[in-house]
C-alpha atoms as a PDB file:
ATOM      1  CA  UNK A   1      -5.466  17.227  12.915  1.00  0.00           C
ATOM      2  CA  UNK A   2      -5.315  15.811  16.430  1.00  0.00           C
ATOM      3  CA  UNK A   3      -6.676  12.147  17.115  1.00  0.00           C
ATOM      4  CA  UNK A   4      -8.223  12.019  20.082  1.00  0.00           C
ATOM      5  CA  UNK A   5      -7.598   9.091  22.932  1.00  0.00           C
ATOM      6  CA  UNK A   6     -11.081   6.995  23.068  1.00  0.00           C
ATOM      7  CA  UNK A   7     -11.991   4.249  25.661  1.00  0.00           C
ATOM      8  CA  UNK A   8     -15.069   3.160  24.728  1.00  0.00           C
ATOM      9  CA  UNK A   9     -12.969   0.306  21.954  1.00  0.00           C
ATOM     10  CA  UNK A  10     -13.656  -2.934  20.438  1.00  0.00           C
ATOM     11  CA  UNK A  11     -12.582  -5.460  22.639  1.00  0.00           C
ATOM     12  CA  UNK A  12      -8.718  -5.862  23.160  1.00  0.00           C
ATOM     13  CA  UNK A  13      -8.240  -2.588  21.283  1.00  0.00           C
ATOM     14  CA  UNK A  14      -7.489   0.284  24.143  1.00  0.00           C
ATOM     15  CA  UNK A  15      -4.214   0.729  23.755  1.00  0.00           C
ATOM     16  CA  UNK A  16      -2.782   4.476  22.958  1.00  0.00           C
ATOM     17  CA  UNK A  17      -2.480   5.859  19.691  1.00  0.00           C
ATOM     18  CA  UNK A  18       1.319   6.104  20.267  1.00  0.00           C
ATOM     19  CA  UNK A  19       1.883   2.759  20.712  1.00  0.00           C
ATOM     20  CA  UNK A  20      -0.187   1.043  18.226  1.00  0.00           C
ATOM     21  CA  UNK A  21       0.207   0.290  14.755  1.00  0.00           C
ATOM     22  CA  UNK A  22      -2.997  -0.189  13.823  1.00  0.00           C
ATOM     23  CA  UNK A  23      -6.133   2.663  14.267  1.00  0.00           C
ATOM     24  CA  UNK A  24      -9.613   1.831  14.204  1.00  0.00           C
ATOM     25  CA  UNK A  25     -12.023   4.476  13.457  1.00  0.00           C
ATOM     26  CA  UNK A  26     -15.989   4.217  12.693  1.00  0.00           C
ATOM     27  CA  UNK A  27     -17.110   6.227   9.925  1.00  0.00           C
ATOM     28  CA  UNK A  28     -21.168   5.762  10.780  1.00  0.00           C
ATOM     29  CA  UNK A  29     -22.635   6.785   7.611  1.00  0.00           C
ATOM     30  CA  UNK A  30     -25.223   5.614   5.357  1.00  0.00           C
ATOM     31  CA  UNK A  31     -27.361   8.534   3.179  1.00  0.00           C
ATOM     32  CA  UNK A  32     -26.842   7.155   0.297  1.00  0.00           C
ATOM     33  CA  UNK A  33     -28.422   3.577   0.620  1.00  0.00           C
ATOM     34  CA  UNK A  34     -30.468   2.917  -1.855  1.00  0.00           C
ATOM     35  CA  UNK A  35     -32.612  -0.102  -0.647  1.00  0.00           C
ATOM     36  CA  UNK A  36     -32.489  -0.371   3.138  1.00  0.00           C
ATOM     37  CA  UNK A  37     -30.605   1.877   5.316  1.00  0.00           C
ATOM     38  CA  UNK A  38     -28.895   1.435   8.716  1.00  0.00           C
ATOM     39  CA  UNK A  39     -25.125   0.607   8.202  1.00  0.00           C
ATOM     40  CA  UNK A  40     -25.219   3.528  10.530  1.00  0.00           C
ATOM     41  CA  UNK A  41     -25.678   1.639  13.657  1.00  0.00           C
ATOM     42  CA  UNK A  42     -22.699  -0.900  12.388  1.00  0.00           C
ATOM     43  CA  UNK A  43     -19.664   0.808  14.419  1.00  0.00           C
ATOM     44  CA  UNK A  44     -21.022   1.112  17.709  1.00  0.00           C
ATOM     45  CA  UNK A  45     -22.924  -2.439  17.423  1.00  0.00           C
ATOM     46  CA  UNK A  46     -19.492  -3.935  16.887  1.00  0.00           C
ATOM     47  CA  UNK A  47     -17.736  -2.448  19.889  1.00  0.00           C
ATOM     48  CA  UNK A  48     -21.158  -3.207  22.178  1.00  0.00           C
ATOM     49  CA  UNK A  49     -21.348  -7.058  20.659  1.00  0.00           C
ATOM     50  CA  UNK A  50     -17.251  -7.362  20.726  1.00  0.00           C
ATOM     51  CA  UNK A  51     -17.723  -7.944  24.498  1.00  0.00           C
ATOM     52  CA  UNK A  52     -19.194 -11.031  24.079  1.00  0.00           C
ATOM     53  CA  UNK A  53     -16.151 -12.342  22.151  1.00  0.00           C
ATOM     54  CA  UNK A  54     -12.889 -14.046  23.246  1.00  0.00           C
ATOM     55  CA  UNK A  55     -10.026 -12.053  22.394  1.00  0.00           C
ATOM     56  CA  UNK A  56      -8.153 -15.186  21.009  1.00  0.00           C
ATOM     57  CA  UNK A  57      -8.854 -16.962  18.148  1.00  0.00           C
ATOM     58  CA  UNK A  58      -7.644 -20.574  17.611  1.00  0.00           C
ATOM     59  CA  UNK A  59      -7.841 -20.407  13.512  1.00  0.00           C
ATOM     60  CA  UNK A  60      -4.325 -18.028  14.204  1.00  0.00           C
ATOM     61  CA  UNK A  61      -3.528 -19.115  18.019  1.00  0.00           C
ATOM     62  CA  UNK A  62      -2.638 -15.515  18.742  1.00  0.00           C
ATOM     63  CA  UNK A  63      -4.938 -13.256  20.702  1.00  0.00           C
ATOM     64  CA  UNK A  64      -6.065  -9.349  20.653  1.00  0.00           C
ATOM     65  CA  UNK A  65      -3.978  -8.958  23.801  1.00  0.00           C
ATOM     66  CA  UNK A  66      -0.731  -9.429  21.833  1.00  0.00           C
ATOM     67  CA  UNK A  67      -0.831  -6.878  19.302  1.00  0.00           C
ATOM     68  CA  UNK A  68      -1.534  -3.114  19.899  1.00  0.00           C
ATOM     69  CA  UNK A  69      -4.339  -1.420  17.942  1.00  0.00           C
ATOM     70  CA  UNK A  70      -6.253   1.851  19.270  1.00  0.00           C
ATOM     71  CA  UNK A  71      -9.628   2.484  18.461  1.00  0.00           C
ATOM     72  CA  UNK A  72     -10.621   6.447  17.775  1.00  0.00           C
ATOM     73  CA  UNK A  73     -14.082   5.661  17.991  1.00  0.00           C
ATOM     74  CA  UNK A  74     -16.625   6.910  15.432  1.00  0.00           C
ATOM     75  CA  UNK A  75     -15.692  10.111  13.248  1.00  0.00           C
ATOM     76  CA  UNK A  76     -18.569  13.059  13.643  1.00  0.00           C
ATOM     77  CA  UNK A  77     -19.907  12.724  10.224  1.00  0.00           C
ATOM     78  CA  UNK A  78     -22.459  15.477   8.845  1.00  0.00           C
ATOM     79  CA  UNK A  79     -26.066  13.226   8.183  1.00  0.00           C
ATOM     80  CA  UNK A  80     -26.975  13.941   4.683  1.00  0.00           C
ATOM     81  CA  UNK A  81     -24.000  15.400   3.234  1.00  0.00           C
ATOM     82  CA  UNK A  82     -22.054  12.774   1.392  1.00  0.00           C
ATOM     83  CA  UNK A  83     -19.039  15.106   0.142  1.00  0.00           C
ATOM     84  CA  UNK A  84     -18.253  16.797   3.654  1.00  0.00           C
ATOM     85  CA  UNK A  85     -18.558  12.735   5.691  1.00  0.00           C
ATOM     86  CA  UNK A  86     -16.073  11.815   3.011  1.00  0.00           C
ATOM     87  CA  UNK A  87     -13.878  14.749   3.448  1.00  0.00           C
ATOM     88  CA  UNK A  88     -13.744  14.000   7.249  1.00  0.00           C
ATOM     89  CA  UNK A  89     -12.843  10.667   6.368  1.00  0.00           C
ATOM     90  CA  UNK A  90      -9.990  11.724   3.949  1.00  0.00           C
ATOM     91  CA  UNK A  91      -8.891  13.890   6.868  1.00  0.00           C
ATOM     92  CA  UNK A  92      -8.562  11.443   9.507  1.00  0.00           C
ATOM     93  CA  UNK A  93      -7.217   8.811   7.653  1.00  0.00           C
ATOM     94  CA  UNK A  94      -4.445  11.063   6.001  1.00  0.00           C
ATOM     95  CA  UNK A  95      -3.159  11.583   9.525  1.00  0.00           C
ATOM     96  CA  UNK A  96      -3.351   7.917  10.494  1.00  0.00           C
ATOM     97  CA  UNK A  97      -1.244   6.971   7.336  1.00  0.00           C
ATOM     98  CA  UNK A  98       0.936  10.146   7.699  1.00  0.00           C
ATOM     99  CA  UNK A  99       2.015   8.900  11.489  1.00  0.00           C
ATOM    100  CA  UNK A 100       3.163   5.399   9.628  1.00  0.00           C
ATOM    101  CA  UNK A 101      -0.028   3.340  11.079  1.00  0.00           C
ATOM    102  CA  UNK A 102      -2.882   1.188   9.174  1.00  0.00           C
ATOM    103  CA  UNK A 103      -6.346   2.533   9.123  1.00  0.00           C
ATOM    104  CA  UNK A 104      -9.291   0.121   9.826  1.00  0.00           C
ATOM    105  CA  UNK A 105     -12.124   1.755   8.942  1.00  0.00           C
ATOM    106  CA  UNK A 106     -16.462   0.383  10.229  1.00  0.00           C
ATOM    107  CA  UNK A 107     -18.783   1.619   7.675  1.00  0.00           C
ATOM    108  CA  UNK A 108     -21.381   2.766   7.377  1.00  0.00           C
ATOM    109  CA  UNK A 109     -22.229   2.247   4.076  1.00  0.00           C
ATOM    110  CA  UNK A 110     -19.637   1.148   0.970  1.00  0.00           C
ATOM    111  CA  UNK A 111     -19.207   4.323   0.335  1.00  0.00           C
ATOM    112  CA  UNK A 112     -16.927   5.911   2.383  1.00  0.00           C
ATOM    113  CA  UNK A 113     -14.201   3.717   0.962  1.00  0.00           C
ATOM    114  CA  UNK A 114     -14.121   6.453  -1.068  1.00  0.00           C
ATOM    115  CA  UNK A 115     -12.710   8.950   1.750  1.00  0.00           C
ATOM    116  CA  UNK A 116      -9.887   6.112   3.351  1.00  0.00           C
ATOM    117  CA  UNK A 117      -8.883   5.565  -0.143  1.00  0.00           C
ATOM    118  CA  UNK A 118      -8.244   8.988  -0.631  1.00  0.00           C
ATOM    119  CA  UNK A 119      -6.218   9.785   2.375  1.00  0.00           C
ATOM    120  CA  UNK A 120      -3.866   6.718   1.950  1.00  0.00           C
ATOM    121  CA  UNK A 121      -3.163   7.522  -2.087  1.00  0.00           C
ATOM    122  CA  UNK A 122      -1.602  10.825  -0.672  1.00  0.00           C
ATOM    123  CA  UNK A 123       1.271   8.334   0.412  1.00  0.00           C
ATOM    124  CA  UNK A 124       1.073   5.733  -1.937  1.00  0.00           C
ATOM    125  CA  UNK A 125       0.439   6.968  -5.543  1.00  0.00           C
ATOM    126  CA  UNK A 126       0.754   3.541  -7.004  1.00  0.00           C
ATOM    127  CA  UNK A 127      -2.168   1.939  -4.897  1.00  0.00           C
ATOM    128  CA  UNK A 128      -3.977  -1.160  -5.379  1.00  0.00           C
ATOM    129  CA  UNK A 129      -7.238  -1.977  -4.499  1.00  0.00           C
ATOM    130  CA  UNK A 130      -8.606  -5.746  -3.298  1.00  0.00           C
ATOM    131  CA  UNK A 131     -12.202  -5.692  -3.303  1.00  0.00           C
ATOM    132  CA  UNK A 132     -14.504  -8.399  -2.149  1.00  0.00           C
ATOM    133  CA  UNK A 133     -18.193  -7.893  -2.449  1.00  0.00           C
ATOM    134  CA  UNK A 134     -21.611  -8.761  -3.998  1.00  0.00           C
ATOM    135  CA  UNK A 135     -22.027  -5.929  -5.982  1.00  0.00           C
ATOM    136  CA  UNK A 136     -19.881  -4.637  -8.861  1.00  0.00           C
ATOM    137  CA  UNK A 137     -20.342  -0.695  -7.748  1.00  0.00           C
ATOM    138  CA  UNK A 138     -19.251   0.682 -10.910  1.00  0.00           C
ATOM    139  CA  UNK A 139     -22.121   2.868 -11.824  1.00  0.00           C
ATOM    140  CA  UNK A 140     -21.321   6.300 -12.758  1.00  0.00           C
ATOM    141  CA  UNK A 141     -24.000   7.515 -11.688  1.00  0.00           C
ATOM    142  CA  UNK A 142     -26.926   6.067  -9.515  1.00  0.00           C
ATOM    143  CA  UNK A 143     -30.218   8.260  -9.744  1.00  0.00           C
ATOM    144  CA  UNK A 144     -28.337  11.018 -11.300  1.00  0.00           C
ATOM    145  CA  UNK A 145     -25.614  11.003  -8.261  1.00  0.00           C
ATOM    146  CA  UNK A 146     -22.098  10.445  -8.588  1.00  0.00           C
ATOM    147  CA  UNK A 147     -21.464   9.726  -5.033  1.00  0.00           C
ATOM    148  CA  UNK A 148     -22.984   6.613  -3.880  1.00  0.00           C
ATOM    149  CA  UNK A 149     -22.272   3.103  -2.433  1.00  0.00           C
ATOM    150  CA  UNK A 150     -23.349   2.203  -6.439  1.00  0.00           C
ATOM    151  CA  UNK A 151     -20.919   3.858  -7.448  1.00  0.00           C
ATOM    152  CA  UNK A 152     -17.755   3.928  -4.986  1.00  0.00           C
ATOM    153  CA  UNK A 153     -15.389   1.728  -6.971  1.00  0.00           C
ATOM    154  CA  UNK A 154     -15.954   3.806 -10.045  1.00  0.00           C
ATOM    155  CA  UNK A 155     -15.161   6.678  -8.177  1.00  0.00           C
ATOM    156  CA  UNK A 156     -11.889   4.786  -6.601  1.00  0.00           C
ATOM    157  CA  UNK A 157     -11.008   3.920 -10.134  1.00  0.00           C
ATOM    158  CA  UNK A 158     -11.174   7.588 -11.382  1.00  0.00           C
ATOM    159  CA  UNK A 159      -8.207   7.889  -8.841  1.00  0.00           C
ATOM    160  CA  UNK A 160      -6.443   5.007  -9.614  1.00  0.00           C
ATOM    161  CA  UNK A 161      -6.672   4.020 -12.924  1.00  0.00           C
ATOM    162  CA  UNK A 162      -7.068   0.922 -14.967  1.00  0.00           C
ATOM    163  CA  UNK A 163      -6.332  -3.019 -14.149  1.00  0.00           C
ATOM    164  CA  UNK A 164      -5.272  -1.953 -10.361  1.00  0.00           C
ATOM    165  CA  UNK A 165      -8.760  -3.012  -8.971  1.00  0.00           C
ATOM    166  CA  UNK A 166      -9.520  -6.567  -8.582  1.00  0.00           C
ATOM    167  CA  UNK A 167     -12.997  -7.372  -7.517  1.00  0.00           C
ATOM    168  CA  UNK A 168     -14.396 -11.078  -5.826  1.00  0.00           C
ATOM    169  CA  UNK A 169     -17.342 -12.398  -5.107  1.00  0.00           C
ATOM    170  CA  UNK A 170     -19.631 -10.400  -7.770  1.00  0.00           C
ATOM    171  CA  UNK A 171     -22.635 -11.242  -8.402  1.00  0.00           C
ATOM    172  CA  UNK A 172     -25.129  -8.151  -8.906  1.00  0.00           C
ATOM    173  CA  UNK A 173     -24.879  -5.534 -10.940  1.00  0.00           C
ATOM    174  CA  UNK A 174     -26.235  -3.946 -14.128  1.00  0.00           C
ATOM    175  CA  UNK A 175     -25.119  -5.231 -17.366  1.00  0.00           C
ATOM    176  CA  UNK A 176     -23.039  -2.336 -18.302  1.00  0.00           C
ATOM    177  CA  UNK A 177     -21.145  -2.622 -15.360  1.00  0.00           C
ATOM    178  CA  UNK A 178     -19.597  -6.151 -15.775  1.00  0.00           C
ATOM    179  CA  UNK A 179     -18.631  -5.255 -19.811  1.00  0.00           C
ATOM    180  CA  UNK A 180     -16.857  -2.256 -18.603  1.00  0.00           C
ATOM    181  CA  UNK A 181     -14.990  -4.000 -16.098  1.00  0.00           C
ATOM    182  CA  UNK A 182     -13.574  -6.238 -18.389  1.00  0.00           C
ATOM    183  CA  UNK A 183     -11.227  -3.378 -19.769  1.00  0.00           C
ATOM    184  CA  UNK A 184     -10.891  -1.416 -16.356  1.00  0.00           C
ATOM    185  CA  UNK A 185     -11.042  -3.618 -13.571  1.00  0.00           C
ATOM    186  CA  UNK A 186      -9.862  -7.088 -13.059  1.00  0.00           C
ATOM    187  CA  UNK A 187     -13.600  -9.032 -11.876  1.00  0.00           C
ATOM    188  CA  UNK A 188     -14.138 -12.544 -10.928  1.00  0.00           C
ATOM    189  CA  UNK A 189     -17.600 -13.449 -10.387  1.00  0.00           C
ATOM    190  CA  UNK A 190     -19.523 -15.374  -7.353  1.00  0.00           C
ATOM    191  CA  UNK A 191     -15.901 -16.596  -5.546  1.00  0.00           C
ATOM    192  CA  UNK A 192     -12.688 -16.058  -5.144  1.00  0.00           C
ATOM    193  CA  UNK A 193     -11.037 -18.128  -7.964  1.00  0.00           C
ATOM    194  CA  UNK A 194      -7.910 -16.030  -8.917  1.00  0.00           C
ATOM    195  CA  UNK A 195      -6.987 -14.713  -6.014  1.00  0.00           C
ATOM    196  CA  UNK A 196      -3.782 -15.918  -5.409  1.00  0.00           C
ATOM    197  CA  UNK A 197      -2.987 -14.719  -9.612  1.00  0.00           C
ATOM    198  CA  UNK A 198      -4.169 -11.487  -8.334  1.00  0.00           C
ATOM    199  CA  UNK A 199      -2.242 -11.337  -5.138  1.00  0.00           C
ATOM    200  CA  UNK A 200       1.070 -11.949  -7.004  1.00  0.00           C
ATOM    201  CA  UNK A 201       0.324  -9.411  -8.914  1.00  0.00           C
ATOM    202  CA  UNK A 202       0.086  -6.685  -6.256  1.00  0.00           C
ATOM    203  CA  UNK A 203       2.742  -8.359  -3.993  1.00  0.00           C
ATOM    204  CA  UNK A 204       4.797  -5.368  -4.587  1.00  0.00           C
ATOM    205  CA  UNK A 205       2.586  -2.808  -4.218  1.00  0.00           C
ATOM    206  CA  UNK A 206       1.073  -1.062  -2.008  1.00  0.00           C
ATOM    207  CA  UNK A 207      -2.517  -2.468  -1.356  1.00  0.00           C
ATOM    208  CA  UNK A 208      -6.353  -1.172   0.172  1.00  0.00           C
ATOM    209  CA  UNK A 209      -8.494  -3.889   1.221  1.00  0.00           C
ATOM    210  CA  UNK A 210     -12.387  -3.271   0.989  1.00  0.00           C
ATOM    211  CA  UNK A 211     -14.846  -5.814   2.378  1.00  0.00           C
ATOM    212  CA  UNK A 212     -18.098  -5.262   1.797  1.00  0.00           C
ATOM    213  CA  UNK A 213     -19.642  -7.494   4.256  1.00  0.00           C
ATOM    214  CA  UNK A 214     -22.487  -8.833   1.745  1.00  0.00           C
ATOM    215  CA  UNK A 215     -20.073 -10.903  -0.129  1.00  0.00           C
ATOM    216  CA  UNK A 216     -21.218 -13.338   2.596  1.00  0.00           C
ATOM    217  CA  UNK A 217     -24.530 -15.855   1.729  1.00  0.00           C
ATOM    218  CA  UNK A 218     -27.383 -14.036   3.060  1.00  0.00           C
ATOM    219  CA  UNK A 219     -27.804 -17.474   5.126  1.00  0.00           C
ATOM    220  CA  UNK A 220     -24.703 -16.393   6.570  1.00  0.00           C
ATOM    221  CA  UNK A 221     -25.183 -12.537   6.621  1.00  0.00           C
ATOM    222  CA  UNK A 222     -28.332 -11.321   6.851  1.00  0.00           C
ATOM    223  CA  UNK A 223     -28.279  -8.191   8.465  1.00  0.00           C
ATOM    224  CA  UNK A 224     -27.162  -5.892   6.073  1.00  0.00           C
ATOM    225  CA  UNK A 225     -28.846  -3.650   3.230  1.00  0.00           C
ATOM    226  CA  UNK A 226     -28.985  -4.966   0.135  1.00  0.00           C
ATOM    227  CA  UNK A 227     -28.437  -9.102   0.953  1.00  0.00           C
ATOM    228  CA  UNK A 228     -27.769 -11.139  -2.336  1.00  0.00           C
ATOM    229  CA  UNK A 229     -28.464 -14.623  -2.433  1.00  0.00           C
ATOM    230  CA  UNK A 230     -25.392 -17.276  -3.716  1.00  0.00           C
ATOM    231  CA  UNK A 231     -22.787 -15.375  -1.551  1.00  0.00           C
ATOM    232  CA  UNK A 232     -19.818 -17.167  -0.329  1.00  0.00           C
ATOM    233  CA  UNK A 233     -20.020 -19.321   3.688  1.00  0.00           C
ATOM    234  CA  UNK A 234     -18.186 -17.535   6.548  1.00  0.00           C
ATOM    235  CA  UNK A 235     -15.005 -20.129   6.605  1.00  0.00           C
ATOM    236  CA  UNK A 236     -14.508 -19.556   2.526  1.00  0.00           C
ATOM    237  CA  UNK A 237     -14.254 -15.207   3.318  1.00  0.00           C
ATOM    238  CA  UNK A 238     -12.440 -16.070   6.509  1.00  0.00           C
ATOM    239  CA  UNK A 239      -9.655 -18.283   4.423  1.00  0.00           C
ATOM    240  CA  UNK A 240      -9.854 -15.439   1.398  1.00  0.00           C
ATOM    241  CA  UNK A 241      -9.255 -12.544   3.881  1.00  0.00           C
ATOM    242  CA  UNK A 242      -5.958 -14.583   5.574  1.00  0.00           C
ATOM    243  CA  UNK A 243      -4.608 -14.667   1.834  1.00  0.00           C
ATOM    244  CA  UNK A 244      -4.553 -11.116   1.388  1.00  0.00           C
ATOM    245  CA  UNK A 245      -3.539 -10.443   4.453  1.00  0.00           C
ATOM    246  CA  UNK A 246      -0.299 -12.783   4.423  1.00  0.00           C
ATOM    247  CA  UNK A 247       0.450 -12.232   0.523  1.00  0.00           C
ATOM    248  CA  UNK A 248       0.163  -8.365   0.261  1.00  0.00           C
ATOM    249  CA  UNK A 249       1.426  -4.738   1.588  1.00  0.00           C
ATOM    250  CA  UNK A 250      -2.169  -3.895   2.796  1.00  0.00           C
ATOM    251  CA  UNK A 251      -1.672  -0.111   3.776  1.00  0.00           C
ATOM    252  CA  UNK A 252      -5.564   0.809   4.615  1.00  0.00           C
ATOM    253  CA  UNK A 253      -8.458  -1.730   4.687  1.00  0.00           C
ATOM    254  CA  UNK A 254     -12.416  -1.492   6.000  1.00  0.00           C
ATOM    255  CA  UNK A 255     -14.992  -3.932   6.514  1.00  0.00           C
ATOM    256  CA  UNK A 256     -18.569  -2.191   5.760  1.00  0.00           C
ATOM    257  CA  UNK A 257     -22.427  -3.211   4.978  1.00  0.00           C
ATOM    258  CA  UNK A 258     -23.151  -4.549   8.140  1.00  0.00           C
ATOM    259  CA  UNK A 259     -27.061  -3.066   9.072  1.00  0.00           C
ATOM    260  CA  UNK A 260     -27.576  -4.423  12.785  1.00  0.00           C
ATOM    261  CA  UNK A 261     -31.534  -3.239  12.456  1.00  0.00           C
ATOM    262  CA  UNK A 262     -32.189  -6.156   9.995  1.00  0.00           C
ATOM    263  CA  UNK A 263     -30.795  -8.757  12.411  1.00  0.00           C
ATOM    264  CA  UNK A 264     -32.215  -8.661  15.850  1.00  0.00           C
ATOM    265  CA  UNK A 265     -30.525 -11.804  16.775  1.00  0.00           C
ATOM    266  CA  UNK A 266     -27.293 -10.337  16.696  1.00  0.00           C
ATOM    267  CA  UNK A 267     -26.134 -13.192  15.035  1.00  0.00           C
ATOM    268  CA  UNK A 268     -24.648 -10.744  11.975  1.00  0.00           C
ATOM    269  CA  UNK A 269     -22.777  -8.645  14.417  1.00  0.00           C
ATOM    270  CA  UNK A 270     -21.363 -12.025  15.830  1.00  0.00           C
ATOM    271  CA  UNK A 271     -20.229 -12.242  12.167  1.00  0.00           C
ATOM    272  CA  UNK A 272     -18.972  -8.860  12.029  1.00  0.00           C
ATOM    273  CA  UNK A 273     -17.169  -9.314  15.186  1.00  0.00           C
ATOM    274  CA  UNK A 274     -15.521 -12.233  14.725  1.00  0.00           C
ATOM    275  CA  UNK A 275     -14.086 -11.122  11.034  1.00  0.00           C
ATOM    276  CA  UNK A 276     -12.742  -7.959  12.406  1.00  0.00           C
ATOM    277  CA  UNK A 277     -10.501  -9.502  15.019  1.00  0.00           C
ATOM    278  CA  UNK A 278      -9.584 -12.140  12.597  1.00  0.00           C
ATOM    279  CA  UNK A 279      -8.660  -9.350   9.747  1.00  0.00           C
ATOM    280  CA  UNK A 280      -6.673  -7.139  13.042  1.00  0.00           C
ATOM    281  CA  UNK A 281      -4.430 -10.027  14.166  1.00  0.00           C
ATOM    282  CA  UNK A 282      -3.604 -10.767  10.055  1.00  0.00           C
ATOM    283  CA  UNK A 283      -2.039  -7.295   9.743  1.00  0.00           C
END
């Protein structure tokens, strides 16, 4: 598969594929969304908005100019067709992980974690998964489908097995959901206490980080799909990410659930911008 050279990049990230370390990639999908689509519009929002932000930032005093991270733009992903958008993601991020680089990935919806995580297990077998978010996605199956952001860490978990998934921030879900994570997945509800147990844990291994966006207080975040009140603030995800980042092997990561329609402001964007340079200069 041949990556393509892009220009049109979040801010600070033009530099060549060859060069970088790091690839950025859009994967602008969102059929499955359940309550309020949009997450579509989420990739290309972020590289518009991006221009209005500095590309240093003084809570690491190191700026986007000094690292080098190319941005492929946004993946051509069939609308409607869940299994084909997730092979294209599998595709491109195989590629990315096969030429020794980290793939970023801008959902779209939570879903197509499912494709990244894919693509990087083909080089690490013994993967980890960090996932912060307000929903427990462990359905297996949400109006009789198996693929859907309700779903997408029961899906990762089919490929990775048990106790390798540990989950912040939690704080919707059905029932059935949190008793079966306590024998499959490692949850912590409505923060991130534990997250420095969890991190030693996986300090050895080889680790995908998933950020689902509304893990964030909707009176932080409130342009996304399905916003759930008693989130954590901006500074308390900023801190959680920089823990992760500094304490693990992170060998894939996304940030997803942003839904620009729902926030005419821009302010979320501003949000979205803002955590995605801070998560770029941590790896």
């Amino acid at each position: 598969m041949i990556i393509k050279e892009k220009r049109y990049a979040f801010i600070g990230c033009d530099n060549s594929y060859k060069e970088s370390n790091i690839v950025l990639f859009g994967a602008p999908f969102d059929s499955t969304s359940s309550f309020r689509p949009g997450s579509r519009f989420a990739p290309s929002s972020i590289r518009t908005d991006s221009i209005g932000m500095e590309l240093y930032s003084p809570y690491l005093d190191k700026s986007l100019s000094e690292i080098n991270v190319f941005d492929g733009g946004d993946l051509v992903l069939p609308f409607g067709d869940a299994k084909k958008s997730l092979d294209r993601i599998e595709k491109y991020t195989t590629q990315v992980v096969k030429d020794n680089k980290i793939p970023v990935m801008l959902g779209g919806e939570h879903l197509v974690t499912l494709g990244a995580v894919k693509g990087v297990l083909k080089k690490y077998p013994d993967l980890h998964v960090i996932h912060f978010d307000a929903h427990t996605d462990l359905r297996d199956e949400f109006f009789d489908e198996k693929l859907s952001h309700a779903t997408v860490i029961r899906r990762v978990h089919d490929l990775i097995g048990d106790n390798k998934i540990f989950q912040f921030g939690i704080r919707s879900g059905e029932k059935e959901e949190f008793e079966w994570a306590k024998t499959h997945s490692c949850l912590t509800k409505f923060n991130f206490d534990g997250l420095e147990s969890a991190i030693e844990k996986v300090k050895a291994k080889p680790v995908y980080f998933t950020i689902d966006l509304d893990v964030l207080d909707p009176s932080y975040f409130w342009g996304t799909g399905t916003p759930e009140p008693g989130g954590v603030t901006f500074l308390q995800l900023l801190e959680a990410m920089g823990k992760v980042a500094k304490g693990c092997k992170i060998v894939g990561c996304d940030i997803n659930e942003l839904s620009p329609p729902y926030d005419t402001s821009g302010a979320s964007t501003a949000v979205a911008c803002k955590l995605l340079r801070e998560l770029l200069l941590q790896l």
